[in-house]
Every structure is written in structure tokens, then in C-alpha cells.
Protein backbone atom coordinates (compact mmCIF):
# COMPACT_ATOMS: atom_id res chain seq x y z
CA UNK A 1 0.00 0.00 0.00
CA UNK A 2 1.09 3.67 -0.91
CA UNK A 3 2.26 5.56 2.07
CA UNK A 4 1.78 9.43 2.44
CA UNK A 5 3.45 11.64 5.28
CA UNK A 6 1.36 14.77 5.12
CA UNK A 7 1.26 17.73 7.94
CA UNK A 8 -2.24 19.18 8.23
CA UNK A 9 -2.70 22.85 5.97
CA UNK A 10 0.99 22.16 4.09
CA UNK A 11 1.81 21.57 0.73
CA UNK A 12 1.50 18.16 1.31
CA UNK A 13 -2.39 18.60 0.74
CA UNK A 14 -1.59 18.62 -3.11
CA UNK A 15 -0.79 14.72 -3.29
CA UNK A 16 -3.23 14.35 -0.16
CA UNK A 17 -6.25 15.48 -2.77
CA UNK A 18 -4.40 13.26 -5.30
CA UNK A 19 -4.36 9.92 -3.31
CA UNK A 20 -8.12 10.42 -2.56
CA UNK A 21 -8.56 11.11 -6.19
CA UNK A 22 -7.21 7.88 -7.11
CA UNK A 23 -8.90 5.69 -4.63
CA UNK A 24 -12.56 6.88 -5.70
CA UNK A 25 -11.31 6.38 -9.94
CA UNK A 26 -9.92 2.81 -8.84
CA UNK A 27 -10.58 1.58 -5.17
CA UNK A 28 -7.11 1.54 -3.96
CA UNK A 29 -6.69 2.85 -0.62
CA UNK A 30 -3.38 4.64 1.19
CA UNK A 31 -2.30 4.61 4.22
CA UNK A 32 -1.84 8.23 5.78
CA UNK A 33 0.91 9.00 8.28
CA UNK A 34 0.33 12.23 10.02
CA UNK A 35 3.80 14.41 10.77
CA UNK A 36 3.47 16.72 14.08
CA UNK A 37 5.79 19.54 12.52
CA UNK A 38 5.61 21.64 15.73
CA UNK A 39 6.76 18.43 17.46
CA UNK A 40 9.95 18.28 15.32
CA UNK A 41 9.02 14.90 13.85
CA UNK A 42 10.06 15.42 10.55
CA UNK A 43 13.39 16.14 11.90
CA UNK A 44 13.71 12.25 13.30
CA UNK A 45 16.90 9.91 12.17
CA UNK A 46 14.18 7.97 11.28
CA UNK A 47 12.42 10.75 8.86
CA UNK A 48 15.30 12.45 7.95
CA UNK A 49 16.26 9.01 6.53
CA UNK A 50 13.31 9.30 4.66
CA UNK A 51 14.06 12.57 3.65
CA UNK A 52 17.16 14.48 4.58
CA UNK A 53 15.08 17.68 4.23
CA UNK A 54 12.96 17.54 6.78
CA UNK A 55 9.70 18.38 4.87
CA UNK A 56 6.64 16.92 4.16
CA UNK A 57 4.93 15.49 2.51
CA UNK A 58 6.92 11.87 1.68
CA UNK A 59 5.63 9.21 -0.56
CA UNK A 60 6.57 5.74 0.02
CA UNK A 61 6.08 3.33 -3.06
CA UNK A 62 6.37 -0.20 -2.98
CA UNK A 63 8.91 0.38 0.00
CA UNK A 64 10.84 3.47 -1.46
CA UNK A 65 10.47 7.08 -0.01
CA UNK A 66 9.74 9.44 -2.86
CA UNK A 67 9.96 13.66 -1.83
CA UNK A 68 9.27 17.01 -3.56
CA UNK A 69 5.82 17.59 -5.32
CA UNK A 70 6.35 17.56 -8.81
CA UNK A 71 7.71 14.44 -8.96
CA UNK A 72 5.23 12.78 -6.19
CA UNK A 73 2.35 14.13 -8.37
CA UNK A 74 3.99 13.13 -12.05
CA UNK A 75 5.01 9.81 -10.43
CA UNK A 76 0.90 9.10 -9.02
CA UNK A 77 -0.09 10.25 -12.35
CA UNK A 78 1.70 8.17 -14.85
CA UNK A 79 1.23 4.96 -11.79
CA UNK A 80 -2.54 5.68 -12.06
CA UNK A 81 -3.48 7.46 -15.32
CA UNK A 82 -7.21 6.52 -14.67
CA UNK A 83 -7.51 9.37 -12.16
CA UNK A 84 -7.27 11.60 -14.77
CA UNK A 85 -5.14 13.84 -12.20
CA UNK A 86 -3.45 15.48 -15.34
CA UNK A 87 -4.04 16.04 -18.88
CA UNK A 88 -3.14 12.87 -21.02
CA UNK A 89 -2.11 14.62 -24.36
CA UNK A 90 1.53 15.59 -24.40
CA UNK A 91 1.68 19.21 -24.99
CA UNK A 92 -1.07 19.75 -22.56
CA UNK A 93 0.50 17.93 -19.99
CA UNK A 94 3.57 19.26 -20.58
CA UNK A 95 1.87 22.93 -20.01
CA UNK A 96 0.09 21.58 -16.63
CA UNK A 97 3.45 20.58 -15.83
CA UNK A 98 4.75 23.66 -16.00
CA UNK A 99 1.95 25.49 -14.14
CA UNK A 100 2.55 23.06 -11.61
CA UNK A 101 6.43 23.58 -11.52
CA UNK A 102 5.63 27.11 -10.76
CA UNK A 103 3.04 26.89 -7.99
CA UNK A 104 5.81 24.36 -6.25
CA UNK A 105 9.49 26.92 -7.40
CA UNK A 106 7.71 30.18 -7.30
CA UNK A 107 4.48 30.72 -5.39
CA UNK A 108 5.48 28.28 -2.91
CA UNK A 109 8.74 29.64 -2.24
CA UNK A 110 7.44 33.50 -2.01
CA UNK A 111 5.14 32.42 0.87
CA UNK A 112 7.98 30.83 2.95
CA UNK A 113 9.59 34.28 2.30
CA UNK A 114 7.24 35.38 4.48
CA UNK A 115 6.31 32.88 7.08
CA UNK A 116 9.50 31.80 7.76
CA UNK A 117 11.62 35.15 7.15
CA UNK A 118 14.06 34.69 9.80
CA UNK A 119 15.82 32.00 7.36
CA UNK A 120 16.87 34.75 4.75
CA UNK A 121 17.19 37.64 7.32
CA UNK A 122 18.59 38.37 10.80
CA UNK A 123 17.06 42.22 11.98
CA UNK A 124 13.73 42.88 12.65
CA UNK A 125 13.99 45.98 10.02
CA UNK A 126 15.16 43.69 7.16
CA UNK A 127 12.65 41.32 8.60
CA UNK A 128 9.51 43.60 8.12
CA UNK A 129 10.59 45.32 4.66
CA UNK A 130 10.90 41.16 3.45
CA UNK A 131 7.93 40.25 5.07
CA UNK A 132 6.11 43.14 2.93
CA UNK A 133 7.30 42.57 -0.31
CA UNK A 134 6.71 38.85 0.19
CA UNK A 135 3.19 39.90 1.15
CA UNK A 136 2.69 42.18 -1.89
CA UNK A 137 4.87 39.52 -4.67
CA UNK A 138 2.40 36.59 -2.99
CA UNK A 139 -0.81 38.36 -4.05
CA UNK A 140 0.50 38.94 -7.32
CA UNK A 141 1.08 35.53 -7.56
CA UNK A 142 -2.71 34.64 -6.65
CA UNK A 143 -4.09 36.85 -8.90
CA UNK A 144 -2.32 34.97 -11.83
CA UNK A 145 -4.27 32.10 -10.18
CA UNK A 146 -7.31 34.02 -10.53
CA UNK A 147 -7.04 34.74 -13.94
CA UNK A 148 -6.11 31.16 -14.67
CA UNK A 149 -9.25 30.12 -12.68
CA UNK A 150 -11.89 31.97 -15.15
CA UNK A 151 -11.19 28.91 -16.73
CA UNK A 152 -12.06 26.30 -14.56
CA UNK A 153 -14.78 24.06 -16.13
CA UNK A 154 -15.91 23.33 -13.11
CA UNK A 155 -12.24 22.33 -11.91
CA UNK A 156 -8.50 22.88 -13.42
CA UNK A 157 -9.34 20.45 -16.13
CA UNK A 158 -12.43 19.84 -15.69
CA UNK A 159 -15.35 17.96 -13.78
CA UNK A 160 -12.57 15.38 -11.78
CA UNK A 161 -10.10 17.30 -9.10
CA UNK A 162 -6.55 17.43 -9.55
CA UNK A 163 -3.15 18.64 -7.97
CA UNK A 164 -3.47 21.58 -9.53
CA UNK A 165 -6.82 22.41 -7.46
CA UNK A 166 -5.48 21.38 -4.55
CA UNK A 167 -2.42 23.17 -4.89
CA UNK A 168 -4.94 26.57 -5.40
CA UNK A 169 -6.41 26.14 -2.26
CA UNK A 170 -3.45 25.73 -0.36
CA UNK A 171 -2.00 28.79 -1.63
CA UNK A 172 -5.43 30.84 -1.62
CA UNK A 173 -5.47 29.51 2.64
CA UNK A 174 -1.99 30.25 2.84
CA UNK A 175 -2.68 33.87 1.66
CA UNK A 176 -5.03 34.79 4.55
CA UNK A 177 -2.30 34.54 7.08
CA UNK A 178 -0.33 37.11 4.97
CA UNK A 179 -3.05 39.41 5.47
CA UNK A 180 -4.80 38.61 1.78
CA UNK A 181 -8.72 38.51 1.77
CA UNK A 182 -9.90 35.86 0.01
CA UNK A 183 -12.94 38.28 -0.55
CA UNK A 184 -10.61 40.80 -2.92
CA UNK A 185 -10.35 37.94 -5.31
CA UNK A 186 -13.33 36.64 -5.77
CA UNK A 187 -13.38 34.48 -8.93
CA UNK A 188 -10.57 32.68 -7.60
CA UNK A 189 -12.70 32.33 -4.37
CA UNK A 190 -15.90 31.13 -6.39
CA UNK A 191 -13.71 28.36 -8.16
CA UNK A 192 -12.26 27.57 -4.14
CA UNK A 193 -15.89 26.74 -3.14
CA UNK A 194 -16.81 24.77 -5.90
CA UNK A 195 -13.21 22.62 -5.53
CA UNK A 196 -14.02 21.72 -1.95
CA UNK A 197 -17.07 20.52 -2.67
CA UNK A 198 -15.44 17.37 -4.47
CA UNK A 199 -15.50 14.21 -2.60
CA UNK A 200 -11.98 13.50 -2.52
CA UNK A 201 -10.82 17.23 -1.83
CA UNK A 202 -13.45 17.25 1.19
CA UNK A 203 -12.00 13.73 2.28
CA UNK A 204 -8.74 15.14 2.43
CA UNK A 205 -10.06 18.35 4.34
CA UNK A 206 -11.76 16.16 6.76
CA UNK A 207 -8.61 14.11 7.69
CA UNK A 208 -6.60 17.08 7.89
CA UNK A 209 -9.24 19.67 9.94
CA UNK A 210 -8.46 22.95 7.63
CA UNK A 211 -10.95 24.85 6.10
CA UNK A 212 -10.35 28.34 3.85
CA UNK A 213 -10.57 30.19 6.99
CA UNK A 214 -7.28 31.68 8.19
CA UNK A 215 -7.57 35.69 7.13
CA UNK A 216 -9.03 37.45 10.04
CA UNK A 217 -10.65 40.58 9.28
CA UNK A 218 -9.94 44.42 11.13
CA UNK A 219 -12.80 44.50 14.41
């Protein structure tokens, strides 16, 4: 059986979504390992053997640990094609592909700019003018999303969820703790409520206990 170590509201939600995709197209179940990151359990011998990085989420195939998303989601696509989790014809994949590259190398990374700025910077000063322009680069980034998400047919590709979905609600969550309201972007928010409402994207919300609810609003 297919392992997945996944840490509840992290990027590891993207092959999360995907495992629950592929057990309603063809039956096969996973096994789900939960990782306590403010308990330091991803920094274990025994997960760092996993992977030496220390970050979720890990996929364990037939006995082998596989790490970093793009290649967990390209691997779980070509293992199950049936899912439909990408596009089958080769330039269109390749161009999901790409997308996907640049949630994972671009978006991604502009976020932990923010949340974790204390890794690029040491004074508070430097700290707050990073934290700002990661703010202000990260809602850029979403409202590429947005525009992409016009699009959506009802999902990414279509009427089955993918990564790609998943990966869009992460980062549209991920955006209310830097102060972005989901509100000021609201086709991107529309296309939000109508991926949760897929069976295996709410199975994977359930496990995890998130919800698009982290931006607080001014009293």
C-alpha cells in the first residue's frame, strides 16, 4: 500500500487530494501518516532518513520514499493514469506541468519568504521590509491564479479534481495569514468553493481539519 506523510494545511495537501482522487477512480486505498511539525518529527533519524530535508509530505512506493511535489504528483499520475489527475495529451500535460512547476518553485517559495523570514534575514527591520514585499509579490502571484481560474470548467481540467486544485487552495489559505482577503479575489474564491465541494478534496479536508478560513478581518 502507498504511504503518504502529510502535515495538516501544508503543501502536502496537493498529493493528499491526489491519493483520494485515485482511490474513488480505482478503489485503492493509502495509508496516511500524520507528521506533528511543531513536534519536530520530521526532523527524526528515522524521517530524515526518509528525507534528509525535513519536509513533508513523503511518498513511500512499494517500500521506497519518494519527496518534492512535482515528482510525487507526475510519479501518481503516470502509476494511475485513470484518475485523470493530469491532462493525457503531451503538450497539454507538458503545459500543466509547468503550471505546476511554478506553484511548487515560485508561489510556494514567495510564501515561505514570508512565514519563515528569519531563514533569509537576521534584523527585525530587514525582517519587516521582506515580510512586505513577500506579502505584496504573494498576491500577485494569486491573482495569476485568478485569472487562470476563469477557466475552470468546473475544476482545473475539468469535472474530476486534480493537484493543480489542490495546490490553489493551499495557496489561496496560505494567503489569509499574509493578510490577503480571500474576498478581494473573488473568482478565484468562487472556483475555491466549488473545488471543496469534491468528494476527494473534502475527504482530504476532513482528515486534515483545515478549512479556507485563516484571514481574520480588522474589528
Amino acid at each position: 500500500m502507498i504511504e503518504l506523510y502529510f502535515a495538516p494545511g501544508a503543501c502536502s495537501f496537493v498529493p493528499h487530494v491526489g491519493l483520494e482522487a485515485i482511490k474513488a477512480a480505482t478503489g485503492e486505498d493509502f495509508k496516511p501518516n500524520l507528521v506533528k511539525l511543531h513536534k519536530g518529527e520530521n526532523k527524526t533519524p528515522e524521517y530524515l532518513a526518509m528525507n534528509p530535508n525535513g519536509q513533508v509530505p513523503v511518498l513511500i512506493a512499494d517500500g521506497k520514499p519518494l519527496s518534492q511535489i512535482v515528482a510525487i504528483c507526475d510519479y501518481l499520475d503516470r502509476r494511475y493514469p485513470q484518475a485523470g489527475l493530469l491532462p493525457t495529451e503531451s503538450w497539454a500535460r507538458a503545459q500543466a506541468m509547468s503550471q505546476l512547476a511554478w506553484l511548487n518553485n515560485t508561489v510556494h517559495p514567495t510564501f515561505t519568504r514570508w512565514f519563515r523570514t528569519g531563514y533569509f534575514v537576521e534584523s527585525e527591520g530587514a525582517q519587516a521590509e521582506v515580510k512586505k514585499l513577500a506579502a505584496a509579490q504573494f498576491r500577485q502571484h494569486l491573482e495569476r491564479i485568478q485569472e487562470w481560474s476563469k477557466a475552470a470548467a468546473p475544476l482545473w481540467f475539468g469535472a474530476r479534481p486534480s493537484f493543480h486544485d489542490a495546490y490553489a487552495f493551499t495557496l489561496l489559505r496560505w494567503g489569509g495569514y499574509a493578510g490577503i482577503d480571500p474576498d478581494a479575489l473573488p473568482a478565484y474564491q468562487s472556483y475555491i468553493a466549488r473545488v471543496v465541494q469534491s468528494p476527494p478534496v473534502a475527504a482530504a479536508l476532513e482528515r486534515e481539519r483545515i478549512k479556507l478560513d485563516t484571514y481574520k478581518k480588522a474589528a
